[in-house]
PDB file of N, CA and C in Angstrom:
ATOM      1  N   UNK A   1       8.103  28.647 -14.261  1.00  0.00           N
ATOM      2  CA  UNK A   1       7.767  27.622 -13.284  1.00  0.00           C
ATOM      3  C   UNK A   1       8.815  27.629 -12.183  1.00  0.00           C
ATOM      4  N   UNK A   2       8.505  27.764 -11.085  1.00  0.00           N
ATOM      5  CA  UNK A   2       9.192  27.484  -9.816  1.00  0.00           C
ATOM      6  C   UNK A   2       9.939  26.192  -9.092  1.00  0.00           C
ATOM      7  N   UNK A   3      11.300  25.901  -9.418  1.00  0.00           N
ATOM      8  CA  UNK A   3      11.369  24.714  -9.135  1.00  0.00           C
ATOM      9  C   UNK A   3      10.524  24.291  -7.839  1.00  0.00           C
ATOM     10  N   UNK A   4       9.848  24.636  -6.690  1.00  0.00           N
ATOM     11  CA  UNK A   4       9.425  24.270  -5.870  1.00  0.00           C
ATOM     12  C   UNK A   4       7.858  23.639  -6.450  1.00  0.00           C
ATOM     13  N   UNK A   5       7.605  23.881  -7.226  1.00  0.00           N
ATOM     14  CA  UNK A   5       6.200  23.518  -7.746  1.00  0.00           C
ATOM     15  C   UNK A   5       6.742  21.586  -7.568  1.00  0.00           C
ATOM     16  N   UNK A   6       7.475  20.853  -8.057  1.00  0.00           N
ATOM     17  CA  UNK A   6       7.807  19.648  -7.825  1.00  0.00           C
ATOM     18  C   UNK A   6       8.021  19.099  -6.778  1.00  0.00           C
ATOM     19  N   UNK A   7       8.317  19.820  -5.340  1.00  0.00           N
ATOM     20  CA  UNK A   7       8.453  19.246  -3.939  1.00  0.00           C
ATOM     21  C   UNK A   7       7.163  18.959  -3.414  1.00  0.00           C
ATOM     22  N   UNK A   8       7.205  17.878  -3.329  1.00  0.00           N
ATOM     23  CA  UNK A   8       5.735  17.031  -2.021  1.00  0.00           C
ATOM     24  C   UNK A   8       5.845  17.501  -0.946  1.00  0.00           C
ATOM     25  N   UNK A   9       4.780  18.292  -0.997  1.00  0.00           N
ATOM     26  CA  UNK A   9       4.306  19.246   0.620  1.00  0.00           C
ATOM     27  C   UNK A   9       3.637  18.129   1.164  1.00  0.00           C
ATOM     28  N   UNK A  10       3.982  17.725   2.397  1.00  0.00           N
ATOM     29  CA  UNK A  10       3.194  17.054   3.205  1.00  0.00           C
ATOM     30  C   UNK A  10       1.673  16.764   3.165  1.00  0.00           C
ATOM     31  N   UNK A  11       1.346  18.443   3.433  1.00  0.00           N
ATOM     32  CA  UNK A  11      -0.401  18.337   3.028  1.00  0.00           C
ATOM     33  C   UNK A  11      -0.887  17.897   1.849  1.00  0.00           C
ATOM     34  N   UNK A  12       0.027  17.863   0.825  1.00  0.00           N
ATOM     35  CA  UNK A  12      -0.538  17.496  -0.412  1.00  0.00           C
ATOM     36  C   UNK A  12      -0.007  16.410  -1.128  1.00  0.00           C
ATOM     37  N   UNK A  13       0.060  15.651  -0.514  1.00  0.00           N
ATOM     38  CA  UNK A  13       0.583  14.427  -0.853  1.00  0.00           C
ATOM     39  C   UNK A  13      -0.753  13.506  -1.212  1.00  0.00           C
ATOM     40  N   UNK A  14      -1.699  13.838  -1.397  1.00  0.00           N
ATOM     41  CA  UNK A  14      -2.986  12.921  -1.877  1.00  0.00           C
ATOM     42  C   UNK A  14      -3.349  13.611  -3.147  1.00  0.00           C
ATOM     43  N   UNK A  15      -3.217  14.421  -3.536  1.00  0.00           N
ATOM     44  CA  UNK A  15      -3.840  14.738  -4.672  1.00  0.00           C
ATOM     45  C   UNK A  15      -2.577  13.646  -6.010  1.00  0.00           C
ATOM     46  N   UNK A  16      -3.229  14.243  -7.047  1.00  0.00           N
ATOM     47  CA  UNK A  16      -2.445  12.844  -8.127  1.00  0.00           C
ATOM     48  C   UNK A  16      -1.055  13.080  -8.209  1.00  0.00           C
ATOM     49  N   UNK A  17      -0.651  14.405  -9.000  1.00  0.00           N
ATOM     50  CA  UNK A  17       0.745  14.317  -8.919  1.00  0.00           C
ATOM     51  C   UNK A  17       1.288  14.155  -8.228  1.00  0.00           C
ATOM     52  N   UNK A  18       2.137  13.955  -6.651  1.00  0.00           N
ATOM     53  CA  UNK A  18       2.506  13.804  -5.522  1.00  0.00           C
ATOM     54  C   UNK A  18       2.435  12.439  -5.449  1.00  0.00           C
ATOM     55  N   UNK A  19       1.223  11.747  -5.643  1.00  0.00           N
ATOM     56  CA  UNK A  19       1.022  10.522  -5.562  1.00  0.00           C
ATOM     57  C   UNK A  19       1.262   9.727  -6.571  1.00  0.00           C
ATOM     58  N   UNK A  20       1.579  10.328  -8.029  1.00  0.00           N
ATOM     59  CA  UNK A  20       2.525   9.316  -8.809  1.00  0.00           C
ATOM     60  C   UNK A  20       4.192   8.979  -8.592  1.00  0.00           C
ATOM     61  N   UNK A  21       4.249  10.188  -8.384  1.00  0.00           N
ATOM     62  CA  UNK A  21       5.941  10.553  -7.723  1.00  0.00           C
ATOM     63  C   UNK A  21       6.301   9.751  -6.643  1.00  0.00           C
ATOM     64  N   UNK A  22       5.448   9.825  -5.882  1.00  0.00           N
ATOM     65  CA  UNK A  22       6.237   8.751  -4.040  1.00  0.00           C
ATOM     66  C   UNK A  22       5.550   7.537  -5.032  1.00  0.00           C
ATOM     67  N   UNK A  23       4.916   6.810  -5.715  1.00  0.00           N
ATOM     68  CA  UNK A  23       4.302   5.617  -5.737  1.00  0.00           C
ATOM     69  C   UNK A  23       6.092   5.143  -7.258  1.00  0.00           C
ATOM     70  N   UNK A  24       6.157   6.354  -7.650  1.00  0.00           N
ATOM     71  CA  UNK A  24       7.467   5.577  -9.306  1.00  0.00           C
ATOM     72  C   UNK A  24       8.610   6.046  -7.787  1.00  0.00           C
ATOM     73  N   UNK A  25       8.935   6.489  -7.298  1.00  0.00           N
ATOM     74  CA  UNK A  25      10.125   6.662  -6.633  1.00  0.00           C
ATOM     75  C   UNK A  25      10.196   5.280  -5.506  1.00  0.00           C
ATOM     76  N   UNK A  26       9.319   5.363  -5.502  1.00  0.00           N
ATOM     77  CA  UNK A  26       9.233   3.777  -4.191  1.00  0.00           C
ATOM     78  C   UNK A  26       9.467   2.674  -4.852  1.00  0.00           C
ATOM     79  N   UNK A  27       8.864   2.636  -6.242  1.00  0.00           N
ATOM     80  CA  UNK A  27       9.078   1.424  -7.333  1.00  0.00           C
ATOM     81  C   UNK A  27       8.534  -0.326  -6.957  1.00  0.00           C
ATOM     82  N   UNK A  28       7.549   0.246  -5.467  1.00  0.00           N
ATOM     83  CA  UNK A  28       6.762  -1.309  -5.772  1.00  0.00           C
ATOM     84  C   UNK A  28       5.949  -2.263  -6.164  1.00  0.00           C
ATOM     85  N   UNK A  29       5.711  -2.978  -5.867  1.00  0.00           N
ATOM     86  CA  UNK A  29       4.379  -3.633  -7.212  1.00  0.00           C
ATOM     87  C   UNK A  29       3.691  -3.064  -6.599  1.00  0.00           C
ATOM     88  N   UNK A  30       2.395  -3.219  -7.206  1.00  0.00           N
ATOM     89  CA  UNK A  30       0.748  -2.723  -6.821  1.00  0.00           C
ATOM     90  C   UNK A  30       0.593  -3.662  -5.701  1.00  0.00           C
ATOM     91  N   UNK A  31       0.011  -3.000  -4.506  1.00  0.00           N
ATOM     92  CA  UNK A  31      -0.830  -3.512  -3.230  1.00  0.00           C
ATOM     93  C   UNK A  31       0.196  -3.509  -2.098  1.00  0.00           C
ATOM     94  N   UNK A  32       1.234  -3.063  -2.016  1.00  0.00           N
ATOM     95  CA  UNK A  32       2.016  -2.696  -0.831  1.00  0.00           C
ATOM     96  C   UNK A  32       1.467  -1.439  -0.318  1.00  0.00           C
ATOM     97  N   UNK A  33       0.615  -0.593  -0.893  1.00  0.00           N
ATOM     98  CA  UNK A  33       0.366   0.540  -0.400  1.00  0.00           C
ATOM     99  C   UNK A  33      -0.745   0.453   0.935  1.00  0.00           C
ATOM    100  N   UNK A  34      -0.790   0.884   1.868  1.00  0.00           N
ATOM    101  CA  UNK A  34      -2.373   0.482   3.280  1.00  0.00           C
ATOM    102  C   UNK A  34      -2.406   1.795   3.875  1.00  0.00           C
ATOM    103  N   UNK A  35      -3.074   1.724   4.565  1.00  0.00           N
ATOM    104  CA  UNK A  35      -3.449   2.838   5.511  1.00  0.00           C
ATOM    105  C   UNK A  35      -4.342   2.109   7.080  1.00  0.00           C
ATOM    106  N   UNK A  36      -3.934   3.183   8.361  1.00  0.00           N
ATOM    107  CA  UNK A  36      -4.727   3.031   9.394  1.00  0.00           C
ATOM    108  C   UNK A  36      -6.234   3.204   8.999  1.00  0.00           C
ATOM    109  N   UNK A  37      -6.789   2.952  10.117  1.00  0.00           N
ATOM    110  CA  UNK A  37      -8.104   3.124  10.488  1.00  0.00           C
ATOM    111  C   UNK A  37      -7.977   5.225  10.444  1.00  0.00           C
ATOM    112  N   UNK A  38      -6.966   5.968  10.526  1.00  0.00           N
ATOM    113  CA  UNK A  38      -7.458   7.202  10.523  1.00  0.00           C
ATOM    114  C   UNK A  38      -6.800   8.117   9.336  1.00  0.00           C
ATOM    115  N   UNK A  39      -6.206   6.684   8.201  1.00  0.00           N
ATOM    116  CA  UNK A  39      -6.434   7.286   6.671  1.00  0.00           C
ATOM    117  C   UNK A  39      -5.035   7.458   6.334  1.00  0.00           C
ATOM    118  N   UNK A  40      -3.381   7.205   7.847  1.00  0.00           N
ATOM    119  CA  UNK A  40      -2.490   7.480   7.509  1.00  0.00           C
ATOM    120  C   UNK A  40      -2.294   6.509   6.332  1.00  0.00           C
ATOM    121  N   UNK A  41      -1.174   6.654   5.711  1.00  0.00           N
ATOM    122  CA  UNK A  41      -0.986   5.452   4.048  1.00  0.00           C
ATOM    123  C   UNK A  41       0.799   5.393   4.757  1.00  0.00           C
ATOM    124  N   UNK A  42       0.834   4.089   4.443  1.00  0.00           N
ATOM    125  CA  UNK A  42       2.138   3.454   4.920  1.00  0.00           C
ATOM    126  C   UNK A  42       1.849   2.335   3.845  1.00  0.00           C
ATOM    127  N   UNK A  43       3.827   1.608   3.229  1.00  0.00           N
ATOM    128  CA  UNK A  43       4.247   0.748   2.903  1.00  0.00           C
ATOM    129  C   UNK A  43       4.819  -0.386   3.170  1.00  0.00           C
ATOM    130  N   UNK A  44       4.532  -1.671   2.505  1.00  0.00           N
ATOM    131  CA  UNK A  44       5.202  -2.704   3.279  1.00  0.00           C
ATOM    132  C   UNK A  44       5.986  -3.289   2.480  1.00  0.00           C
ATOM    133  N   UNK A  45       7.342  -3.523   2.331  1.00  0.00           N
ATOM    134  CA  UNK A  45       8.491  -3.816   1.710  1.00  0.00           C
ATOM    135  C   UNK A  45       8.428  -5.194   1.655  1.00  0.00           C
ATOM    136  N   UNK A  46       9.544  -5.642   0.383  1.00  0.00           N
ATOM    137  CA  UNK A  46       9.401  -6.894   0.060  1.00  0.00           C
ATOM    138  C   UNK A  46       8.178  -7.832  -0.147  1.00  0.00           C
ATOM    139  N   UNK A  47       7.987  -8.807  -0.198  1.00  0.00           N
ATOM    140  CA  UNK A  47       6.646  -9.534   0.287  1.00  0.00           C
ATOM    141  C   UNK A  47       5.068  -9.058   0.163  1.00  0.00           C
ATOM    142  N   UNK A  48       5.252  -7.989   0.847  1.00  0.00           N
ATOM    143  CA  UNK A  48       4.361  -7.270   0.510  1.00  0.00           C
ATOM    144  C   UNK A  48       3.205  -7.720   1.798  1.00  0.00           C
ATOM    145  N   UNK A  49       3.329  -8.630   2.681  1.00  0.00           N
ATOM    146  CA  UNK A  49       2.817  -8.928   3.677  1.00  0.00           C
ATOM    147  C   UNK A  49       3.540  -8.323   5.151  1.00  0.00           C
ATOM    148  N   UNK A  50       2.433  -7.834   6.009  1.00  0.00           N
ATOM    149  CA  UNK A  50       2.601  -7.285   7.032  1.00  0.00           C
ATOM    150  C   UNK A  50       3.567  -8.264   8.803  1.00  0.00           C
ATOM    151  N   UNK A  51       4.701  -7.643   8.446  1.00  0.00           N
ATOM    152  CA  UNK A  51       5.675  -8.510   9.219  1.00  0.00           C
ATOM    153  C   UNK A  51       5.795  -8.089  10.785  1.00  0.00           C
ATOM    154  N   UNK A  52       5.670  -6.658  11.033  1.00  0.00           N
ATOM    155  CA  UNK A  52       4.918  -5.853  12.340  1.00  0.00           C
ATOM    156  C   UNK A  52       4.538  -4.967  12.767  1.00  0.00           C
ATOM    157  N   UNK A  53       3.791  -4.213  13.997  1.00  0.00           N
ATOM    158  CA  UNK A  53       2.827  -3.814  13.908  1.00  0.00           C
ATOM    159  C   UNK A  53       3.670  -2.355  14.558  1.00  0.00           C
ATOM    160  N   UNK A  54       2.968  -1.210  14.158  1.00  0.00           N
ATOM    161  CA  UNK A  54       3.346  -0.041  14.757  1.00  0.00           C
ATOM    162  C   UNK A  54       2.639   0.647  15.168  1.00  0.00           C
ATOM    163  N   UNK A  55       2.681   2.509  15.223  1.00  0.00           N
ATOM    164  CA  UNK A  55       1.981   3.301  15.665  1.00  0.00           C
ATOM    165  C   UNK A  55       1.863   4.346  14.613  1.00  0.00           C
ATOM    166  N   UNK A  56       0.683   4.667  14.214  1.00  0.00           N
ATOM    167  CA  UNK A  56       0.615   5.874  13.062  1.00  0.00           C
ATOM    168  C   UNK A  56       0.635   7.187  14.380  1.00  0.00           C
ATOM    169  N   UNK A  57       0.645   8.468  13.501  1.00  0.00           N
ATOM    170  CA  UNK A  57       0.819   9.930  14.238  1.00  0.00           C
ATOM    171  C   UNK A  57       0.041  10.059  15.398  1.00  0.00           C
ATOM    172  N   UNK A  58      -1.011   9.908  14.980  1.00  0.00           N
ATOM    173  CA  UNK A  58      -2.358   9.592  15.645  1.00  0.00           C
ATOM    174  C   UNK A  58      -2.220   8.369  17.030  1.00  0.00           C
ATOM    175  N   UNK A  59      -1.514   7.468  17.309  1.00  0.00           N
ATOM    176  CA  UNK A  59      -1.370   6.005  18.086  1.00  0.00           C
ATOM    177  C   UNK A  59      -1.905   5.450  17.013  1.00  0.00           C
ATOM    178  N   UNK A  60      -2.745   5.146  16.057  1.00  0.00           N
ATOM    179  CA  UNK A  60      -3.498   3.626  15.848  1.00  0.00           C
ATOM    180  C   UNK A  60      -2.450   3.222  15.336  1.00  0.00           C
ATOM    181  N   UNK A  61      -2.992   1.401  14.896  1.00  0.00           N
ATOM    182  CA  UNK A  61      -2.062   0.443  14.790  1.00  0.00           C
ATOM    183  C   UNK A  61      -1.735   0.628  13.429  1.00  0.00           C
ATOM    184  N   UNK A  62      -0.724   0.667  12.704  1.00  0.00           N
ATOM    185  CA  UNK A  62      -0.277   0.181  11.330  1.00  0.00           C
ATOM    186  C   UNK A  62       0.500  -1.266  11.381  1.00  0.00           C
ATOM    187  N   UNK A  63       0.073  -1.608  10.274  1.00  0.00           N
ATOM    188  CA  UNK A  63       1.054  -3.221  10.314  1.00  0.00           C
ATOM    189  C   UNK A  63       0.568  -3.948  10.572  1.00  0.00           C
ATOM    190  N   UNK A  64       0.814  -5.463  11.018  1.00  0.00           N
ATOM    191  CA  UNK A  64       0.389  -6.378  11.149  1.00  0.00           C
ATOM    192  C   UNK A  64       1.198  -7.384  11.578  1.00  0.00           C
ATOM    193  N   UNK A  65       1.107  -8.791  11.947  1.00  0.00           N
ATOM    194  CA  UNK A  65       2.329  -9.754  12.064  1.00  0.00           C
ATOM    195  C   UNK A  65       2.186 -11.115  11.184  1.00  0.00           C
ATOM    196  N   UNK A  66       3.091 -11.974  11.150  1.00  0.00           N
ATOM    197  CA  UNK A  66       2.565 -12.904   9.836  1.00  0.00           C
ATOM    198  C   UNK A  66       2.141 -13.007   9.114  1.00  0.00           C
ATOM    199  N   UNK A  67       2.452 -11.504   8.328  1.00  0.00           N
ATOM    200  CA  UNK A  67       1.841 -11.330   7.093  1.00  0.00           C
ATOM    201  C   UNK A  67       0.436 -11.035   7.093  1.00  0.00           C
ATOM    202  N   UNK A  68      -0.239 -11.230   8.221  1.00  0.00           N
ATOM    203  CA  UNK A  68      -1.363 -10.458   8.930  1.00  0.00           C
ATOM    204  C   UNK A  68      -1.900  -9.039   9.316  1.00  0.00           C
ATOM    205  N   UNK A  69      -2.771  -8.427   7.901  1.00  0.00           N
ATOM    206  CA  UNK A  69      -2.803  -7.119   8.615  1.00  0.00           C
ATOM    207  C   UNK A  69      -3.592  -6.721   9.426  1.00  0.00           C
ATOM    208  N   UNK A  70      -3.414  -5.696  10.387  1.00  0.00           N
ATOM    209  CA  UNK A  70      -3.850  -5.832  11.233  1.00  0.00           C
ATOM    210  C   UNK A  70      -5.948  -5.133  10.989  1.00  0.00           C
ATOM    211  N   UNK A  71      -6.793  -6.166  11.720  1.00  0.00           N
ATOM    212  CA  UNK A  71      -8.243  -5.220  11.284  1.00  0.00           C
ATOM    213  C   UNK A  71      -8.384  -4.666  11.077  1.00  0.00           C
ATOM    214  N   UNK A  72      -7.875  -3.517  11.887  1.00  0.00           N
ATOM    215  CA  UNK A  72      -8.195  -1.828  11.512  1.00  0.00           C
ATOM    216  C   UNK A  72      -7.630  -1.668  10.309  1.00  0.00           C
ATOM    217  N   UNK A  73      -6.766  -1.846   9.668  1.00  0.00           N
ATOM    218  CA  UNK A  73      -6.281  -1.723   8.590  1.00  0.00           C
ATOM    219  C   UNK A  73      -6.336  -1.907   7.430  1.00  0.00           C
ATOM    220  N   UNK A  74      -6.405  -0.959   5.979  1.00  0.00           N
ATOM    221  CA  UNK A  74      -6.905  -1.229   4.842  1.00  0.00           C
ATOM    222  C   UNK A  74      -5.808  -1.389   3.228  1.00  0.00           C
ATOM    223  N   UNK A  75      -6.431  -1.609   2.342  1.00  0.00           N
ATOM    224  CA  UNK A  75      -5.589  -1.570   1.384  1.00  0.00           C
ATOM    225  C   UNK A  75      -5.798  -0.016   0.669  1.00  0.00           C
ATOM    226  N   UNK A  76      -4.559   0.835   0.685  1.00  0.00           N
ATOM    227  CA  UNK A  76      -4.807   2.166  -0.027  1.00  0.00           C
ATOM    228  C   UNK A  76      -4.868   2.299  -1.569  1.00  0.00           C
ATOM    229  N   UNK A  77      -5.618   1.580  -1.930  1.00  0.00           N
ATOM    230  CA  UNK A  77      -5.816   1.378  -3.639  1.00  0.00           C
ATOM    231  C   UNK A  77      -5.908   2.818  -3.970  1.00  0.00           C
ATOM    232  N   UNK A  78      -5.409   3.833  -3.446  1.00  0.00           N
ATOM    233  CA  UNK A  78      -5.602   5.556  -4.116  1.00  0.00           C
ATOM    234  C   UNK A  78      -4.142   5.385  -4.734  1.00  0.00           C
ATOM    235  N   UNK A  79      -3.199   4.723  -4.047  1.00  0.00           N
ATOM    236  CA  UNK A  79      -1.711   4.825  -4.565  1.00  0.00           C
ATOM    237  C   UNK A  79      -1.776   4.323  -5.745  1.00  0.00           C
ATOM    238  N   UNK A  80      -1.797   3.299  -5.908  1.00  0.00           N
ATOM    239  CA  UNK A  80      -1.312   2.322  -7.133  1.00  0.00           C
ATOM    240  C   UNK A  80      -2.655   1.575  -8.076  1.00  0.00           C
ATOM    241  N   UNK A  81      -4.063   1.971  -7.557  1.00  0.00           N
ATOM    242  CA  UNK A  81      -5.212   1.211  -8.344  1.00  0.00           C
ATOM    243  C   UNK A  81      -4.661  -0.423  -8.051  1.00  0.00           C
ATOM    244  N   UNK A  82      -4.683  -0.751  -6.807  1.00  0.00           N
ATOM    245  CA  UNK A  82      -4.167  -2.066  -6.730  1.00  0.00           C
ATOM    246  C   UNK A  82      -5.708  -2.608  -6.627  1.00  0.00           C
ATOM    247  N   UNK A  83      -6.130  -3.693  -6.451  1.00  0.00           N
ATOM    248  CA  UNK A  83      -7.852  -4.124  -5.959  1.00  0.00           C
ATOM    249  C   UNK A  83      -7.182  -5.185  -4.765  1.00  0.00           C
ATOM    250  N   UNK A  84      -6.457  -5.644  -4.315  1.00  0.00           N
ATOM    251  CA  UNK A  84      -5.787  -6.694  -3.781  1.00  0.00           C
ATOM    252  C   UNK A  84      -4.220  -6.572  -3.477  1.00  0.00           C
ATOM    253  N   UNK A  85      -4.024  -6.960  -2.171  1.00  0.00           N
ATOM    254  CA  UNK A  85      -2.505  -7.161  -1.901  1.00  0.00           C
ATOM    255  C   UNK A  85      -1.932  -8.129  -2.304  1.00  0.00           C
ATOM    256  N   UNK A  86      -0.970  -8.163  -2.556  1.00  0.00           N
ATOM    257  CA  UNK A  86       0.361  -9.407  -3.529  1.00  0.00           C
ATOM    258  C   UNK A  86       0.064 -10.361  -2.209  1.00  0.00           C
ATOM    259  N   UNK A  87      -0.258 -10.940  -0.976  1.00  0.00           N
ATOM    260  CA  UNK A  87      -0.037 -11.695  -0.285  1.00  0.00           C
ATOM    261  C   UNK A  87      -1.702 -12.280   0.428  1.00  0.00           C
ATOM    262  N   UNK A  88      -2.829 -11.674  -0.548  1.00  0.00           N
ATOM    263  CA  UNK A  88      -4.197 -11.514  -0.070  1.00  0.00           C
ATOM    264  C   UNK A  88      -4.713 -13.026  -0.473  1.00  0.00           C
ATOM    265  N   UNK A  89      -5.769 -13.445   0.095  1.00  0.00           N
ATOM    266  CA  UNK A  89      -6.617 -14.332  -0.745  1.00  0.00           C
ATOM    267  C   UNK A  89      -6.771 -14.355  -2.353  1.00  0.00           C
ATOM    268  N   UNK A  90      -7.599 -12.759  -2.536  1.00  0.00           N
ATOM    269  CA  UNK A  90      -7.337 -12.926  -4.243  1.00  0.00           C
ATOM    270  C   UNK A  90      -6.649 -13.041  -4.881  1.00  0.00           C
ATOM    271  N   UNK A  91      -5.570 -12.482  -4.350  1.00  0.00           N
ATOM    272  CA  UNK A  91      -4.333 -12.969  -4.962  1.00  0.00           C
ATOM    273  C   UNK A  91      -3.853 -14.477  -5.292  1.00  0.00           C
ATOM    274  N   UNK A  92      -4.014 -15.266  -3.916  1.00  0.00           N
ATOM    275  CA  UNK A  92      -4.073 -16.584  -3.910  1.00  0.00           C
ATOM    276  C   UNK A  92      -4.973 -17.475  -5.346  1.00  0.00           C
ATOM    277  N   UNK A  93      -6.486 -16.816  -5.410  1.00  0.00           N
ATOM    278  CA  UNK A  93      -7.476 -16.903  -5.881  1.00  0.00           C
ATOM    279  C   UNK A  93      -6.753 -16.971  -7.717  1.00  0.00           C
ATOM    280  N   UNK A  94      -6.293 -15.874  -7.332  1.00  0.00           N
ATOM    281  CA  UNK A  94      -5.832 -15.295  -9.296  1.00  0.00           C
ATOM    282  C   UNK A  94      -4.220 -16.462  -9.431  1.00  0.00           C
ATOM    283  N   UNK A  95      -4.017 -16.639  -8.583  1.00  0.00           N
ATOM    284  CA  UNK A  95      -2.668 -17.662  -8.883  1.00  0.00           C
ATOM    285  C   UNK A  95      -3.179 -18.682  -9.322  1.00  0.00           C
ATOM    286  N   UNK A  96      -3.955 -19.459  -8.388  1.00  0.00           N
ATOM    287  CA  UNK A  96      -4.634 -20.595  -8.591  1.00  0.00           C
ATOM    288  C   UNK A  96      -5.443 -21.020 -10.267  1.00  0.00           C
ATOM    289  N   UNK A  97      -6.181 -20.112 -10.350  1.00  0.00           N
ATOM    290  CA  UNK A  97      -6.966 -19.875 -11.604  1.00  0.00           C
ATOM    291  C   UNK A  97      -6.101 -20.251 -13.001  1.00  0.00           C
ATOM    292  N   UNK A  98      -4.573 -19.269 -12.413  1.00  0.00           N
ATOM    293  CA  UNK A  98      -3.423 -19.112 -13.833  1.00  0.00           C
ATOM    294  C   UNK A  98      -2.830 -20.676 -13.968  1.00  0.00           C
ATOM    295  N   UNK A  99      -2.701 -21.631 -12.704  1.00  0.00           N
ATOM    296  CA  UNK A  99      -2.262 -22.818 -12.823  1.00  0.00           C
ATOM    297  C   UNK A  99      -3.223 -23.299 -13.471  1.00  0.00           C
ATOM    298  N   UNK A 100      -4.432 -23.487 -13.296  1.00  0.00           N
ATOM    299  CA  UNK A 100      -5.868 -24.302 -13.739  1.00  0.00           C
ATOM    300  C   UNK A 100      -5.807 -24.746 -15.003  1.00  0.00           C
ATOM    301  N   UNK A 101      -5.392 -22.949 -15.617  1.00  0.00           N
ATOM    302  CA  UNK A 101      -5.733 -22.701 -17.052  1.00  0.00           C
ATOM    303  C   UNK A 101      -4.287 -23.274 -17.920  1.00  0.00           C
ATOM    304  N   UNK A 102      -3.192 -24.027 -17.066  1.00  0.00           N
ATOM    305  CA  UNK A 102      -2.212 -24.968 -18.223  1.00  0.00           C
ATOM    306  C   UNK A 102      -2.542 -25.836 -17.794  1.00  0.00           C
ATOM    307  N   UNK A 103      -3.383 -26.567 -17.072  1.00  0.00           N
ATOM    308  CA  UNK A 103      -3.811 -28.173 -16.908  1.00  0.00           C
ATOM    309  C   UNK A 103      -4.364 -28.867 -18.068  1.00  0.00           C
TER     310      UNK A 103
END
């Protein structure tokens, strides 16, 4: 085996192995992972809500402000099998529910 067989080639950074590696080396919860409208995948630190807005390779927008992401923008559930961002409604939704259920 070639030690190079373990380096993340750019182009192949979507297939699985590559994508377990940047997702345990990054070490964040599930749903920080997004992507533009043209499929780039970018992270959002801490919080996990979108604090501001940038430019993917391409110009489109990545990011968001007040924790606001921006329209064009999606959740990359290919990274982490997240269904929801840590700062989303459902999220809100699934908090709420967990209080309900010690009342």
């Amino acid at each position: 085996m070639d030690e190079d067989d373990d380096v993340i080639k750019l182009k192949d950074w979507r297939s699985l192995k590559p994508r377990v590696h940047i997702v345990t080396a990054v070490g964040c919860p599930p749903g920080h992972w997004f992507k533009c409208k043209n499929g780039h995948v970018y992270m959002t630190g801490n919080c996990g809500g979108a604090k501001e807005k940038s430019k993917c390779p391409e110009q489109a927008v990545i990011g968001g402000t007040n924790d606001n992401l921006d329209s064009t923008n999606s959740l990359a559930s290919e990274m982490d099998g997240a269904t929801h961002a840590p700062w989303s409604e459902a999220t809100n939704n699934l908090l709420n529910a967990e209080e309900l259920r010690w009342l």
